[in-house]
Protein backbone atom coordinates (compact mmCIF):
# COMPACT_ATOMS: atom_id res chain seq x y z
CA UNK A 1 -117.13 0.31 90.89
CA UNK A 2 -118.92 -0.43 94.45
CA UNK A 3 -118.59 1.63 97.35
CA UNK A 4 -117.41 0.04 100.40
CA UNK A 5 -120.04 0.33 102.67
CA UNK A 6 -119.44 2.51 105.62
CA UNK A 7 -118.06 0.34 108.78
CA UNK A 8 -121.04 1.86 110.92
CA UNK A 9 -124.96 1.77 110.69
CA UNK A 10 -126.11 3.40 113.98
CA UNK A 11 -126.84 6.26 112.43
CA UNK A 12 -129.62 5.04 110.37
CA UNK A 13 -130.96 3.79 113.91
CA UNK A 14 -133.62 5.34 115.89
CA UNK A 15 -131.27 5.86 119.22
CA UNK A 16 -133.58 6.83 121.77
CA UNK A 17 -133.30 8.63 124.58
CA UNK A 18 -131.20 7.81 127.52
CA UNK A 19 -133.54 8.95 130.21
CA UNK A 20 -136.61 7.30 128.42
CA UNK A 21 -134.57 4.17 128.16
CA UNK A 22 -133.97 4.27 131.76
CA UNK A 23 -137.60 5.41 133.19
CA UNK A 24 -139.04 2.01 130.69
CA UNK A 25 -136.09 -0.13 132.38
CA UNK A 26 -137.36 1.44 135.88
CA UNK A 27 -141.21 0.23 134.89
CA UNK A 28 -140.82 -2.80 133.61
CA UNK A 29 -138.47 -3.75 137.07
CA UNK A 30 -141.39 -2.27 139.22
CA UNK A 31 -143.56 -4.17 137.79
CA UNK A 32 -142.56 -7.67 139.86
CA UNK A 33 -143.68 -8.26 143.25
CA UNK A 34 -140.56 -6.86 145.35
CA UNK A 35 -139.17 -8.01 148.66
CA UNK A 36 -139.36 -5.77 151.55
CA UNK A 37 -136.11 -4.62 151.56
CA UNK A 38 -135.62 -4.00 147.84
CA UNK A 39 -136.16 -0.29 147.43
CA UNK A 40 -137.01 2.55 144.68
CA UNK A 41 -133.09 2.97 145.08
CA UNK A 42 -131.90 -0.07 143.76
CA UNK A 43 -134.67 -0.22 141.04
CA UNK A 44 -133.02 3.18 140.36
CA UNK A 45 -129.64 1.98 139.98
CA UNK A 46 -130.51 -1.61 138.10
CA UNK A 47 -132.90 1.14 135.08
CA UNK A 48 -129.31 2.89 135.13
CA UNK A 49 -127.32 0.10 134.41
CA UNK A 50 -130.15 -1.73 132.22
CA UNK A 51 -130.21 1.48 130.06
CA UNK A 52 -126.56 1.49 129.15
CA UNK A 53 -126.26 -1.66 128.39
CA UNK A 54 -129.31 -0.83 125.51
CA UNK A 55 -126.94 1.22 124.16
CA UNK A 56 -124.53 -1.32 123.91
CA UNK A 57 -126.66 -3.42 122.26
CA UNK A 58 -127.64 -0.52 119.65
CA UNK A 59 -123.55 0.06 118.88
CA UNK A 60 -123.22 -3.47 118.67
CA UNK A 61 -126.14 -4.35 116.17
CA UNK A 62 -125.42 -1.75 114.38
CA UNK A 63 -121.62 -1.58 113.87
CA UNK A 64 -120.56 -4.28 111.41
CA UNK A 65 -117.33 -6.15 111.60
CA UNK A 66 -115.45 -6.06 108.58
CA UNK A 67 -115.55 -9.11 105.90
CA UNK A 68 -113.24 -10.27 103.20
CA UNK A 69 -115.52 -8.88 101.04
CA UNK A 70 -115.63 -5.48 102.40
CA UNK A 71 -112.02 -5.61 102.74
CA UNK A 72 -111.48 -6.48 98.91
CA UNK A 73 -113.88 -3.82 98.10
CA UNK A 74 -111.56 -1.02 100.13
CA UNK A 75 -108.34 -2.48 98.76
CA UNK A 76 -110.11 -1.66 95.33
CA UNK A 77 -111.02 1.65 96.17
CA UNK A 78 -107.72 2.74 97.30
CA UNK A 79 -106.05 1.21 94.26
CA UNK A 80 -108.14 2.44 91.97
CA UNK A 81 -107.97 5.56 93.10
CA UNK A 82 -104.54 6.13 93.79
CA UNK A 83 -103.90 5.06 90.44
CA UNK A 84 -105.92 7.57 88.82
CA UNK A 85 -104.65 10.64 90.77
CA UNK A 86 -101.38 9.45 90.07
CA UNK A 87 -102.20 9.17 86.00
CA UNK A 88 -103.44 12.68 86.19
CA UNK A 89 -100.78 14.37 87.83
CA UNK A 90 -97.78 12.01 85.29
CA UNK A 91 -99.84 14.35 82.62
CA UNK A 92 -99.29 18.07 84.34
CA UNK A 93 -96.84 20.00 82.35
CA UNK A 94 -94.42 22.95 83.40
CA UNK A 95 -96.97 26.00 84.75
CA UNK A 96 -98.62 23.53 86.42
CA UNK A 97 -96.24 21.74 87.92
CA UNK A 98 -94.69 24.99 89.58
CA UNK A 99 -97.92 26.05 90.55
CA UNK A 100 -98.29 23.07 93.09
CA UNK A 101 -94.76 22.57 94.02
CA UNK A 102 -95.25 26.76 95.15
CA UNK A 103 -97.41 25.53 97.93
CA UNK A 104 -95.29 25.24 100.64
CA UNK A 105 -95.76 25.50 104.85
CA UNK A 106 -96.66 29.03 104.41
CA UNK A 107 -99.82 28.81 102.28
CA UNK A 108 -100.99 25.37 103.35
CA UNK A 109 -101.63 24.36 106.99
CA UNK A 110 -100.17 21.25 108.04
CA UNK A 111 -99.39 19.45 111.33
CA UNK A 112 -96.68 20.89 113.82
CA UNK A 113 -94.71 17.71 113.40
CA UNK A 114 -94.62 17.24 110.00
CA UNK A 115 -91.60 19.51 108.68
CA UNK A 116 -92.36 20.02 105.40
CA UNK A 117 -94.46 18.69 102.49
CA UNK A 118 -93.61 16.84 100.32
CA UNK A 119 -93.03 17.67 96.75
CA UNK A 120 -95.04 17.21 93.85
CA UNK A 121 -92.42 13.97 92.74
CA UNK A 122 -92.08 12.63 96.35
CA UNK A 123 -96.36 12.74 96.42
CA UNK A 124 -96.14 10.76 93.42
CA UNK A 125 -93.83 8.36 95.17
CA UNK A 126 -96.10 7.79 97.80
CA UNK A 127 -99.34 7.13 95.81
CA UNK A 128 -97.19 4.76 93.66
CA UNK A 129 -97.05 3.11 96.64
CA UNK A 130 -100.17 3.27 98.02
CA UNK A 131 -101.60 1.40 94.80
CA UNK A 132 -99.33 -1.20 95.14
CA UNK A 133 -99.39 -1.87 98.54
CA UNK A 134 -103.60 -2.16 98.15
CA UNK A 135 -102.75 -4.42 95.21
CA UNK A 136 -100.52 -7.02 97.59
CA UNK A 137 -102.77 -6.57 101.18
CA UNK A 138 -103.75 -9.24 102.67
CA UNK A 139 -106.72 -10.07 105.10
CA UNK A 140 -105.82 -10.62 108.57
CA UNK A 141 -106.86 -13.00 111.10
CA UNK A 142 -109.68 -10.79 112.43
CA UNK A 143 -111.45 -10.20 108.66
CA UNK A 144 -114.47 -13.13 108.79
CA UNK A 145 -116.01 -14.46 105.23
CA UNK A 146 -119.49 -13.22 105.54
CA UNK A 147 -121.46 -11.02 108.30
CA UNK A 148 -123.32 -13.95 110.06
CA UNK A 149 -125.38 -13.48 112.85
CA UNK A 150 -126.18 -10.43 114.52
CA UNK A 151 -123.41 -10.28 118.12
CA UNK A 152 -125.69 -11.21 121.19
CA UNK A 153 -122.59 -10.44 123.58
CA UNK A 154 -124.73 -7.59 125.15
CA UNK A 155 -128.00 -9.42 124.92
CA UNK A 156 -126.56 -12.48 126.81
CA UNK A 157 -125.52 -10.00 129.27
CA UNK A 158 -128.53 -8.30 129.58
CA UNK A 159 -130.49 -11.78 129.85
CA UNK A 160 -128.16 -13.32 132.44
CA UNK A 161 -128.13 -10.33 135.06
CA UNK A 162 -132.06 -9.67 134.36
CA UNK A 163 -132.30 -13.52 136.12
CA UNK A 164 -129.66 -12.16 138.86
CA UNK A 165 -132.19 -9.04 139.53
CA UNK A 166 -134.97 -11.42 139.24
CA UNK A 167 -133.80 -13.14 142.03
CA UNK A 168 -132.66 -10.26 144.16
CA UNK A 169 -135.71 -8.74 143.70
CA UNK A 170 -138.63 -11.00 144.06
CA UNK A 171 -136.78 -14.23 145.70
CA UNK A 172 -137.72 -16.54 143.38
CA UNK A 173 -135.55 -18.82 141.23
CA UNK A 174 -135.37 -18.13 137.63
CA UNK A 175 -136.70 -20.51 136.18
CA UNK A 176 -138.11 -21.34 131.95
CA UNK A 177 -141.56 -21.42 133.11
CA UNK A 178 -144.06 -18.83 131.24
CA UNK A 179 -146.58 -18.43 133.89
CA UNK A 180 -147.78 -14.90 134.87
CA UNK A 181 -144.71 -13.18 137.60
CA UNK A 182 -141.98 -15.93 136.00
CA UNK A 183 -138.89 -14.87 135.04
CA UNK A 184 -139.68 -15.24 131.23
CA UNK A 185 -141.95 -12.69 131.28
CA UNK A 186 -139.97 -10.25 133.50
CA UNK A 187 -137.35 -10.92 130.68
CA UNK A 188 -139.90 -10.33 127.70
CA UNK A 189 -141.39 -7.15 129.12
CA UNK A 190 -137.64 -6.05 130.05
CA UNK A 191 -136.49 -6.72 126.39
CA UNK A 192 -138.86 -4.82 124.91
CA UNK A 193 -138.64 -1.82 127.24
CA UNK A 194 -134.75 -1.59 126.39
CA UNK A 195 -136.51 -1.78 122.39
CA UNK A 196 -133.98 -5.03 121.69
CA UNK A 197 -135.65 -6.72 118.19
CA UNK A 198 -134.54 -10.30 119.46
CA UNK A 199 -136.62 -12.22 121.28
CA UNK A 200 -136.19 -12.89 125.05
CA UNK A 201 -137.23 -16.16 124.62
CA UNK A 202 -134.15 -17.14 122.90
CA UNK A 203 -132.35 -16.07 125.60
CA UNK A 204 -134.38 -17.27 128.84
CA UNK A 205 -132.80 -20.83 128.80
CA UNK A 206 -129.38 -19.80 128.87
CA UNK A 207 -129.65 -17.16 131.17
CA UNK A 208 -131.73 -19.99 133.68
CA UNK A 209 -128.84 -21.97 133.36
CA UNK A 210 -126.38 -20.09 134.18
CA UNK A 211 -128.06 -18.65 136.92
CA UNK A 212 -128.06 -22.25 138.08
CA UNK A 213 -124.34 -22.98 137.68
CA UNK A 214 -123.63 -19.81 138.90
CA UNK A 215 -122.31 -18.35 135.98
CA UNK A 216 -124.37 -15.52 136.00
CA UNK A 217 -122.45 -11.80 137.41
CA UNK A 218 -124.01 -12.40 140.56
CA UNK A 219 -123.08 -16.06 140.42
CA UNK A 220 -119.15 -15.19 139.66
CA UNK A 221 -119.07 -12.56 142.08
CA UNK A 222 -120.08 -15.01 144.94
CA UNK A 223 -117.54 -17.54 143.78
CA UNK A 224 -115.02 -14.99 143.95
CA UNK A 225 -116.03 -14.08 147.61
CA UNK A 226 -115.93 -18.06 148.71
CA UNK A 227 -112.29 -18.18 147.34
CA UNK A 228 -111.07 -15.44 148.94
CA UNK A 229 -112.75 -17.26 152.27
């Protein structure tokens, strides 16, 4: 029978270092020519918040929603399983039988709250159950066909305030051209600092235009501030 496969993949990632992650955030922001007023400090702060959201990206790239397929697959396993626990234990005979049911609060730890176990017939009972109910489950809303895409939530977040630091920093529009100091290239150098596989180029033109329509954080911020006004 397959295994399901287990619901999370970072492991088999090579997380880096949180420190690391922020000192190549910290470079690659250095690296554009700077207003007078913008300061080691806020470079400081904008590596911090740069570097958490890489490890964002990692949980999200690497944790995989569940499918219908995966979900069929654990539904199986539980069945299955159940099932043949409870075949082995309709065979136990007598000695056997007493031997488990002998295993009481005393001799097996169990949780404050719970105020007994069960017995060997009311375990049986439950698997019984347990089988059945994994036999009837249905998928819920949530449960997609297939895996798709890899989620760019993060990376479209990571895109859109990179053009909002862009700005802050150097004074200059974000804009899709690819010429040496653009905002492109801030956003390719910045991607592959924070080690993201995707390419920043895929994300530039969004990120430009919703700089421009002020969707971006710094955008929504500042239409928050006019409303209040």
């Amino acid at each position: 029978m397959t295994k399901p496969k287990p619901w999370n993949r970072i492991e088999t990632a090579r997380v880096p270092n949180f420190h690391a992650t922020q000192q190549a955030a910290f470079a690659a922001i250095s690296g554009l020519p700077r207003k007078p007023e913008c300061t080691g400090l806020l470079f400081e702060s904008m590596a911090e918040r740069y570097a958490y959201l890489a490890f964002e990206y990692l949980e999200e790239r690497y944790t995989e929603p569940l499918t219908l397929s995966d979900f069929r697959l654990h539904m199986q396993a539980i069945q299955t399983s159940a099932a043949a626990l409870l075949d082995v234990l309709r065979t136990l005979r007598g000695p056997a039988i007493d031997a488990l049911n002998k295993l009481g609060p005393s001799s097996v730890a169990i949780n404050r709250r719970t105020p007994r176990l069960p017995t060997l017939f009311e375990f049986q009972e439950h698997l019984a159950w347990l089988a059945e109910s994994a036999s009837r489950a249905q998928p819920t809303a949530d449960i997609k066909d297939g895996r798709g895409p890899a989620p760019m939530k993060t990376l479209r977040k990571i895109a859109d305030r990179a053009a909002d630091d862009f700005f802050e920093i150097t004074g200059k529009t974000p804009s899709r051209s690819r010429n040496r100091g653009s905002f492109g290239e801030f956003l390719k150098t910045l991607f592959g600092a924070l080690r993201i596989a995707e390419s920043a180029n895929s994300f530039k033109q969004e990120a430009v235009e919703n700089w421009k329509e002020g969707r971006s954080p710094l955008g929504e911020r500042r239409s928050a501030i006019s409303v209040k006004e």
